[in-house]
PDB file of N, CA and C in Angstrom:
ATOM      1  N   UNK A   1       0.842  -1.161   0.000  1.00  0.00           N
ATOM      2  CA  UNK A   1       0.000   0.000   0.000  1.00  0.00           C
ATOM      3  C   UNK A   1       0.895   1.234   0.000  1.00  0.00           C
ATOM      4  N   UNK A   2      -0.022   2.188  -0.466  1.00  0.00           N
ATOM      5  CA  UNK A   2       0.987   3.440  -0.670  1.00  0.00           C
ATOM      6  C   UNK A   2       0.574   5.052  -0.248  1.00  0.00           C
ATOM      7  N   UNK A   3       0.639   5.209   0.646  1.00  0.00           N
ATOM      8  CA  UNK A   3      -0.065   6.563   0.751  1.00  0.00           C
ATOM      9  C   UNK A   3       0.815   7.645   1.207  1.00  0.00           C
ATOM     10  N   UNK A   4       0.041   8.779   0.387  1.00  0.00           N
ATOM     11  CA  UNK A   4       0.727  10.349   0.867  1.00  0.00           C
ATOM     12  C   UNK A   4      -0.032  10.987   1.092  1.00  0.00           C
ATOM     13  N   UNK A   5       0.443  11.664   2.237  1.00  0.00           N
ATOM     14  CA  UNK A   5       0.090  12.881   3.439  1.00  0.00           C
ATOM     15  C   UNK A   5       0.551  14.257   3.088  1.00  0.00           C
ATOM     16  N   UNK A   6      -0.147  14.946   2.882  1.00  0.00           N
ATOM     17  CA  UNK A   6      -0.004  16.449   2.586  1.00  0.00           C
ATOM     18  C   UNK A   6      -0.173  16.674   3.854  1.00  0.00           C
ATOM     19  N   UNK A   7       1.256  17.298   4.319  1.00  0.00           N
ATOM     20  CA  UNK A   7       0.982  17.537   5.794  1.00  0.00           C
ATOM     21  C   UNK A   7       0.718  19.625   6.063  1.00  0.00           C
ATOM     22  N   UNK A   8       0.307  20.285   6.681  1.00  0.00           N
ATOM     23  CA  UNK A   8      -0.022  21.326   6.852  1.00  0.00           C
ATOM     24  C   UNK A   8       0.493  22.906   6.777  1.00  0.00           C
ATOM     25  N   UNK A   9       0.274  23.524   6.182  1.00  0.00           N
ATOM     26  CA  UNK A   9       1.601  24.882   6.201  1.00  0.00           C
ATOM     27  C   UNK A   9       1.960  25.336   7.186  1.00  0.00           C
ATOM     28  N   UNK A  10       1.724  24.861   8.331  1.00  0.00           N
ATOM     29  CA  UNK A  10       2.260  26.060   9.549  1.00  0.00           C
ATOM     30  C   UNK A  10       2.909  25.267  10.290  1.00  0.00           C
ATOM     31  N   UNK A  11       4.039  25.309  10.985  1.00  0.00           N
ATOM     32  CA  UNK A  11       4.927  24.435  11.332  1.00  0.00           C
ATOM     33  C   UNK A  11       4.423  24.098  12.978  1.00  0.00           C
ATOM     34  N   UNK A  12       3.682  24.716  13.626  1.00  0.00           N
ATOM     35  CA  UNK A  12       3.061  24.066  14.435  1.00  0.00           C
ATOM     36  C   UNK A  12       1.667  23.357  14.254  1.00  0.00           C
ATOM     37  N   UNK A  13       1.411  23.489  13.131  1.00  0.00           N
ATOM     38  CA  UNK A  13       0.318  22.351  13.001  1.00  0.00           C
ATOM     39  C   UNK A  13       0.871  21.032  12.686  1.00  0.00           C
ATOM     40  N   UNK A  14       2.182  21.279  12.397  1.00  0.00           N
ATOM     41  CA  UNK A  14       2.643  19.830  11.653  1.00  0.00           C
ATOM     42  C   UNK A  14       3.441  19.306  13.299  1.00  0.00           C
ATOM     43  N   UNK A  15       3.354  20.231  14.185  1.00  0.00           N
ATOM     44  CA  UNK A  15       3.247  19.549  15.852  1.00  0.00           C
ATOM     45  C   UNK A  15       2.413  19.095  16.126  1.00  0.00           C
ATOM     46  N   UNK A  16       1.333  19.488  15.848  1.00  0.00           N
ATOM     47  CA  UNK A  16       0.177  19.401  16.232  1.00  0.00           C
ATOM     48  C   UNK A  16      -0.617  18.225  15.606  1.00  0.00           C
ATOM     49  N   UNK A  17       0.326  17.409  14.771  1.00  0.00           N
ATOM     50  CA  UNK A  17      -0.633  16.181  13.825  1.00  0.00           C
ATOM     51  C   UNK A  17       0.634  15.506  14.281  1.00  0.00           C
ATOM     52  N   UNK A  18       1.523  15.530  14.675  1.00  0.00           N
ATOM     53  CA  UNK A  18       2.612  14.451  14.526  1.00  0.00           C
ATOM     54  C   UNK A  18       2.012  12.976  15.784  1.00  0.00           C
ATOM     55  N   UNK A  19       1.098  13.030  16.032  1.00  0.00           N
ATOM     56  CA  UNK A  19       0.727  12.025  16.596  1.00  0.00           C
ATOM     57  C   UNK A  19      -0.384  11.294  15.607  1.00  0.00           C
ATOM     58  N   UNK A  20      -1.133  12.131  14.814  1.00  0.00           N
ATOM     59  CA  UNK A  20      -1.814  11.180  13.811  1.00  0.00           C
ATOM     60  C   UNK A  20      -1.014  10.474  12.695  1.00  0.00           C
ATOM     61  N   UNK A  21       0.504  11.388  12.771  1.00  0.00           N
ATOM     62  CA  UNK A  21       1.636  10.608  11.621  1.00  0.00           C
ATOM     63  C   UNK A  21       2.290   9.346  12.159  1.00  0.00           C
ATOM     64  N   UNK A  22       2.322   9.148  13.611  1.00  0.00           N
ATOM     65  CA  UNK A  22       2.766   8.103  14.326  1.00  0.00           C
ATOM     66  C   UNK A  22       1.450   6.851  14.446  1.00  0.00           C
ATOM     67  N   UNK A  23       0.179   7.621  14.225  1.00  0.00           N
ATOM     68  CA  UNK A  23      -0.689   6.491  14.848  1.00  0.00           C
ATOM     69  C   UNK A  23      -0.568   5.809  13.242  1.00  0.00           C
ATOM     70  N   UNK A  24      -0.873   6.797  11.937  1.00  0.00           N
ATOM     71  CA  UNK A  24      -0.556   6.342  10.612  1.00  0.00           C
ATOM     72  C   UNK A  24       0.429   4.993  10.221  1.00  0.00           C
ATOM     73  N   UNK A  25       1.501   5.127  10.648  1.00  0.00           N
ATOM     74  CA  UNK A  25       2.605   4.713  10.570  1.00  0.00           C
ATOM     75  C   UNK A  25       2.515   3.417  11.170  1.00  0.00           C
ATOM     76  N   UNK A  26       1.948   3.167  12.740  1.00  0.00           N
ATOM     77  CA  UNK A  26       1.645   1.965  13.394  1.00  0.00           C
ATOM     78  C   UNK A  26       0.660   0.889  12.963  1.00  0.00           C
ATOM     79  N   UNK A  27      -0.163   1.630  12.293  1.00  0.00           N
ATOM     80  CA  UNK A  27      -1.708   1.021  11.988  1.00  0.00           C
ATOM     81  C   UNK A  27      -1.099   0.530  10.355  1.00  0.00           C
ATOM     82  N   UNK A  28      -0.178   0.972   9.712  1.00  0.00           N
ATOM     83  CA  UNK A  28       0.173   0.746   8.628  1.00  0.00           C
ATOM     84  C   UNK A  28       1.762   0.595   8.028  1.00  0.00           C
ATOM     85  N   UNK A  29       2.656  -0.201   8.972  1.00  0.00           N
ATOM     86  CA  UNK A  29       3.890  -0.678   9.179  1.00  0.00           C
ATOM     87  C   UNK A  29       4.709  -0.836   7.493  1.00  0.00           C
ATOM     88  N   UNK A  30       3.739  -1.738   6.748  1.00  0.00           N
ATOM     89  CA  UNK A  30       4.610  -2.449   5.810  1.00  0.00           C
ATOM     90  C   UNK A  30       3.918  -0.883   4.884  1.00  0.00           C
ATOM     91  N   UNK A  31       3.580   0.175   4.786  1.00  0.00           N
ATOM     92  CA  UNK A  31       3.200   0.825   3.921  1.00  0.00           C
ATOM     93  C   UNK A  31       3.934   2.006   3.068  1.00  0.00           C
ATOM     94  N   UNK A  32       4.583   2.016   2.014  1.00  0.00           N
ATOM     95  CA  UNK A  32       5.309   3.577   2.032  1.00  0.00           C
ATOM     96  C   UNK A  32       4.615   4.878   2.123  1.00  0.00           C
ATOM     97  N   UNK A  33       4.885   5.411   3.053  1.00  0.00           N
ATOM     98  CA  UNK A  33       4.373   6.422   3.414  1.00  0.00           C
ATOM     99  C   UNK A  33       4.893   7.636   2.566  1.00  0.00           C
ATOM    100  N   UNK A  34       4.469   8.497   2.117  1.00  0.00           N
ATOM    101  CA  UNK A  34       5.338   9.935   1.677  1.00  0.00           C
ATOM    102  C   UNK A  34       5.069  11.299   2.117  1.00  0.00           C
ATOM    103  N   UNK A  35       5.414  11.998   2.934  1.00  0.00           N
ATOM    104  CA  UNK A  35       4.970  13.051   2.812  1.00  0.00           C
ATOM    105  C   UNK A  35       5.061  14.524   2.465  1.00  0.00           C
ATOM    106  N   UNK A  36       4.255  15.178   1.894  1.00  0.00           N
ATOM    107  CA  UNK A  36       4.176  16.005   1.018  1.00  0.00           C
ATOM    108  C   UNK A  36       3.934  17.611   1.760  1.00  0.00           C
ATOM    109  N   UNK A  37       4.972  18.917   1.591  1.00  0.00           N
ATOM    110  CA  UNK A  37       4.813  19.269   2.369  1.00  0.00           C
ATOM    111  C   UNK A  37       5.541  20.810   1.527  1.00  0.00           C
ATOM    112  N   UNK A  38       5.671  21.480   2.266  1.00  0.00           N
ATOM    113  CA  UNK A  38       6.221  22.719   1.743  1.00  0.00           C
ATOM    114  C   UNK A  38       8.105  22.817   2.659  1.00  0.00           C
ATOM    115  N   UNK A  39       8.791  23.044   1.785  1.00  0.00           N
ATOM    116  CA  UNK A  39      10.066  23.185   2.698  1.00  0.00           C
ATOM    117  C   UNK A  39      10.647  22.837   3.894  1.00  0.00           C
ATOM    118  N   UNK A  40       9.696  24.450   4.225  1.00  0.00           N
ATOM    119  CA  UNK A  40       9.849  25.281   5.348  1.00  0.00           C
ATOM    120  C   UNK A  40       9.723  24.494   6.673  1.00  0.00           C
ATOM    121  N   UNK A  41       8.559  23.460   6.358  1.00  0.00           N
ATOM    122  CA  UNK A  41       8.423  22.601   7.657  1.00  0.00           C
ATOM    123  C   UNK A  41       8.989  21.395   7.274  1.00  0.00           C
ATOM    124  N   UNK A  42       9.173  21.023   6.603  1.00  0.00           N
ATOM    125  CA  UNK A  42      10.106  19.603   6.541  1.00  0.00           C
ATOM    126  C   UNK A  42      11.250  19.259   7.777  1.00  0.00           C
ATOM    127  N   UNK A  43      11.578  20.103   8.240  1.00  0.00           N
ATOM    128  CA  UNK A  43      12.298  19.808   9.118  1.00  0.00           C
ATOM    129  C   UNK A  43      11.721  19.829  10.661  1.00  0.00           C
ATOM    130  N   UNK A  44      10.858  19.561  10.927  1.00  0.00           N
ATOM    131  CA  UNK A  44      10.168  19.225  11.716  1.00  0.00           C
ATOM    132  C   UNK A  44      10.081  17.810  11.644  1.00  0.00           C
ATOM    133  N   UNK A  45       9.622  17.130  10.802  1.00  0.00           N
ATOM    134  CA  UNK A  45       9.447  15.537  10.854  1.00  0.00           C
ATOM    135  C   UNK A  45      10.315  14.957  10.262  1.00  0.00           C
ATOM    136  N   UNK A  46      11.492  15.702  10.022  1.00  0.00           N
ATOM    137  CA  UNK A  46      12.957  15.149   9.349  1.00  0.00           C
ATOM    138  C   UNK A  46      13.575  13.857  10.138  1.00  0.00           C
ATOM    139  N   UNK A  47      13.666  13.912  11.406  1.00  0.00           N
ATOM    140  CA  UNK A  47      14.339  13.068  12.100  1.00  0.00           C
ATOM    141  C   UNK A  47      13.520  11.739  12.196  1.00  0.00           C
ATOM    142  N   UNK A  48      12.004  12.064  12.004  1.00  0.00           N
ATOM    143  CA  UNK A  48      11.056  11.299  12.763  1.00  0.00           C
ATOM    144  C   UNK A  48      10.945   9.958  11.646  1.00  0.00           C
ATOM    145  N   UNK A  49      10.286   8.517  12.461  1.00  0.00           N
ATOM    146  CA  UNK A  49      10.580   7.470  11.169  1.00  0.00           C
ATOM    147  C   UNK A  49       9.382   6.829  10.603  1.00  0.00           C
ATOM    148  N   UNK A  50       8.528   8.439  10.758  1.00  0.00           N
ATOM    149  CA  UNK A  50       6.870   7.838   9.843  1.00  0.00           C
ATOM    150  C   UNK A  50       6.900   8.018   8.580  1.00  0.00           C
ATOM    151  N   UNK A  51       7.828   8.702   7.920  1.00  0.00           N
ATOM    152  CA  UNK A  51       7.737   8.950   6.569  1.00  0.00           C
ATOM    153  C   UNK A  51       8.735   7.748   5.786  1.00  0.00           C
ATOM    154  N   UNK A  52       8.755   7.588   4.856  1.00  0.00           N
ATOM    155  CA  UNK A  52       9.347   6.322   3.847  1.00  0.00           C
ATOM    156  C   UNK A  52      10.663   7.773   3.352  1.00  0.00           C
ATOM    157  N   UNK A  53       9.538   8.594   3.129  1.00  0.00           N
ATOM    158  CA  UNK A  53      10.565   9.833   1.864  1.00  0.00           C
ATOM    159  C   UNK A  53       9.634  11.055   1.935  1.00  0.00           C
ATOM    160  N   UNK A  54      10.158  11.979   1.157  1.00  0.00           N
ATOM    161  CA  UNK A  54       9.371  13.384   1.728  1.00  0.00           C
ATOM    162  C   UNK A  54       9.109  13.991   0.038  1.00  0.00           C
ATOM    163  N   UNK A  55       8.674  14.606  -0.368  1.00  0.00           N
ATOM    164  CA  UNK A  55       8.293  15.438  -1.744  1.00  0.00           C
ATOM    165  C   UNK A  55       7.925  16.733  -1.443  1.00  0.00           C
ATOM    166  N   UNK A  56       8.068  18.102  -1.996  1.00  0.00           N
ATOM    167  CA  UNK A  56       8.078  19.386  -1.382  1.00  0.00           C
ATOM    168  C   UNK A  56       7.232  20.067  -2.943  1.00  0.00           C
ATOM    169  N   UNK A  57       6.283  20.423  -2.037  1.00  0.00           N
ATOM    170  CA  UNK A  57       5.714  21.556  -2.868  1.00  0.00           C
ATOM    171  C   UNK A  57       6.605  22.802  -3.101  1.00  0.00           C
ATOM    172  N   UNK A  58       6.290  23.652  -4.153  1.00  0.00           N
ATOM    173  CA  UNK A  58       6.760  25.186  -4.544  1.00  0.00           C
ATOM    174  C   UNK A  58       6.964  26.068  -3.166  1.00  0.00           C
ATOM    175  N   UNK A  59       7.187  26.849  -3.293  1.00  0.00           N
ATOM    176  CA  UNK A  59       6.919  28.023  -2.847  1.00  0.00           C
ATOM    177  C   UNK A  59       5.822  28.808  -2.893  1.00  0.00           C
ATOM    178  N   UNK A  60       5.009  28.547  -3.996  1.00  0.00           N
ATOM    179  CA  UNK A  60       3.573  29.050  -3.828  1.00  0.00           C
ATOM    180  C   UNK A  60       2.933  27.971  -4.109  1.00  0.00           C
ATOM    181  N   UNK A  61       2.931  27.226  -2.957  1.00  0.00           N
ATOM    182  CA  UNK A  61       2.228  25.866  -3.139  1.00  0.00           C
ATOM    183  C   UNK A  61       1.741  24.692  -4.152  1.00  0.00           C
ATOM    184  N   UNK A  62       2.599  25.304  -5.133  1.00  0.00           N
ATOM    185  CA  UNK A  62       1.695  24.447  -6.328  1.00  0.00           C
ATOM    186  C   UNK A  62       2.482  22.959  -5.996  1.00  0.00           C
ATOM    187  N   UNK A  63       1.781  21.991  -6.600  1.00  0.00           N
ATOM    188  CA  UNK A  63       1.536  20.685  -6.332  1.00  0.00           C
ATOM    189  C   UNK A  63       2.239  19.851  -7.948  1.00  0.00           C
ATOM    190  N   UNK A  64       2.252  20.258  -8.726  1.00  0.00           N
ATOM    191  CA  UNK A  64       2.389  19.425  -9.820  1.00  0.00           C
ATOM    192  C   UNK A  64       3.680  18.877 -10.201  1.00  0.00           C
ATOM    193  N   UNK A  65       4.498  19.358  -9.693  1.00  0.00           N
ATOM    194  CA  UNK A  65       5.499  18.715  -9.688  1.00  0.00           C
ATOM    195  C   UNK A  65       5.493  17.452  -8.517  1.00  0.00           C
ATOM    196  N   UNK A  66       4.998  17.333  -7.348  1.00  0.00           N
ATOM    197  CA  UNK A  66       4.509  16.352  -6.503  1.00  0.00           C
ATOM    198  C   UNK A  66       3.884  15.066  -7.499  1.00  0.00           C
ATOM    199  N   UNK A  67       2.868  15.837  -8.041  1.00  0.00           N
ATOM    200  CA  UNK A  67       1.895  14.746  -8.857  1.00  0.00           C
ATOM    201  C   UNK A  67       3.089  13.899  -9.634  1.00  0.00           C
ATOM    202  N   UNK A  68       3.774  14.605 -10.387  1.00  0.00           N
ATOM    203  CA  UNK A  68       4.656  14.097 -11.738  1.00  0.00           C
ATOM    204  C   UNK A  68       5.675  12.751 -10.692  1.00  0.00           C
ATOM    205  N   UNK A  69       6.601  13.382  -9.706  1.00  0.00           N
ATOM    206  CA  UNK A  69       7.092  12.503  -8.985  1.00  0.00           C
ATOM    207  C   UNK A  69       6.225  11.094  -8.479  1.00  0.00           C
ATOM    208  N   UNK A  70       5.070  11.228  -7.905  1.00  0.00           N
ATOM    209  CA  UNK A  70       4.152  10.429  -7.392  1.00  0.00           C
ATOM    210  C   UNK A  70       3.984   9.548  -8.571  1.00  0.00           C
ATOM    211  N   UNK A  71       3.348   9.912  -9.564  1.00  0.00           N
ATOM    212  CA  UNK A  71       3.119   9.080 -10.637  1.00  0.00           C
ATOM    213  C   UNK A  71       4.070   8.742 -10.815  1.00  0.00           C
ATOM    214  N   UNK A  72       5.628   8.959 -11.492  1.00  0.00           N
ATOM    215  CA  UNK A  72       6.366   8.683 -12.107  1.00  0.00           C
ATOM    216  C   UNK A  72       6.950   7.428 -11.315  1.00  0.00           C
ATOM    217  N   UNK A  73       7.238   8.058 -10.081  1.00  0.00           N
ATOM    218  CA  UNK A  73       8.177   6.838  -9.281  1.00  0.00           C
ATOM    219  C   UNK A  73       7.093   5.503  -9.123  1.00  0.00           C
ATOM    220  N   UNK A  74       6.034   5.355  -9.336  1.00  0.00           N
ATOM    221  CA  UNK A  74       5.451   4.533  -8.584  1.00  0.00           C
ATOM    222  C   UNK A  74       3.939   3.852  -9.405  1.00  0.00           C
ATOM    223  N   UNK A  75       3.655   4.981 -10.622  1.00  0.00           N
ATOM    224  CA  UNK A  75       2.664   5.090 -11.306  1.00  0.00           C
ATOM    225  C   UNK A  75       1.011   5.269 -10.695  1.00  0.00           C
ATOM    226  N   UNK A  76       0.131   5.521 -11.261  1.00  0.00           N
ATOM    227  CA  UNK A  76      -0.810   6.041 -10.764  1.00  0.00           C
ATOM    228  C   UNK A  76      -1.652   5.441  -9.697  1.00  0.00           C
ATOM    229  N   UNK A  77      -1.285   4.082 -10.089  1.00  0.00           N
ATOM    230  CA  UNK A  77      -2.634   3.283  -8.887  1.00  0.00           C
ATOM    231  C   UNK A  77      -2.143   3.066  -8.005  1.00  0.00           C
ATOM    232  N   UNK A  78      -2.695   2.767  -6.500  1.00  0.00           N
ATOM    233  CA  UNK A  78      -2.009   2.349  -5.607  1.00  0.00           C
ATOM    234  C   UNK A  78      -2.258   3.181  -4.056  1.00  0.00           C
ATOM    235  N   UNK A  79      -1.993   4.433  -4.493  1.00  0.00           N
ATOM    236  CA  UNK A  79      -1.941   5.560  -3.622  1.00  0.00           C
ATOM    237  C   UNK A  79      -3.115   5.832  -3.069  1.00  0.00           C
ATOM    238  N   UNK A  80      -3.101   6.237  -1.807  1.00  0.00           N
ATOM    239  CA  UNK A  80      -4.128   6.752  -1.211  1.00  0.00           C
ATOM    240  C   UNK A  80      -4.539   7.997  -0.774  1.00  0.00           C
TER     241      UNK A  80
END
């Protein structure tokens, strides 16, 4: 299974969920996880070992380069 988490723009919200990224992670062991995020907060859940790998939106949030990676590495089905 394969799922990615767009996790939140404000770097204390992404405190503020890091227990739904841990319960994620438990409930779903064998799963690659990815999460998708803007920069700036990436380093917040950098150390942490719920993510498989990380993918970074723009600077003005756009997403499509996310999509292209997502698909590409892994192709379209699968993901959640």
């Amino acid at each position: 299974m394969k799922i990615a988490i767009f996790l939140p723009n404000w770097i204390g919200d992404v405190v503020m969920a890091t227990p739904a990224f841990r319960a994620l992670r438990e409930q779903y062991p064998l799963a690659e996880i990815v999460g998708v995020c803007k920069p700036y907060v990436a380093d917040v859940v950098a150390a942490a070992p719920w993510f498989d790998r990380m993918e970074f939106l723009d600077r003005k949030g756009r997403w499509r380069g996310v999509g292209r990676a997502l698909r590409g590495c892994c192709g379209a089905n699968g993901w959640i």
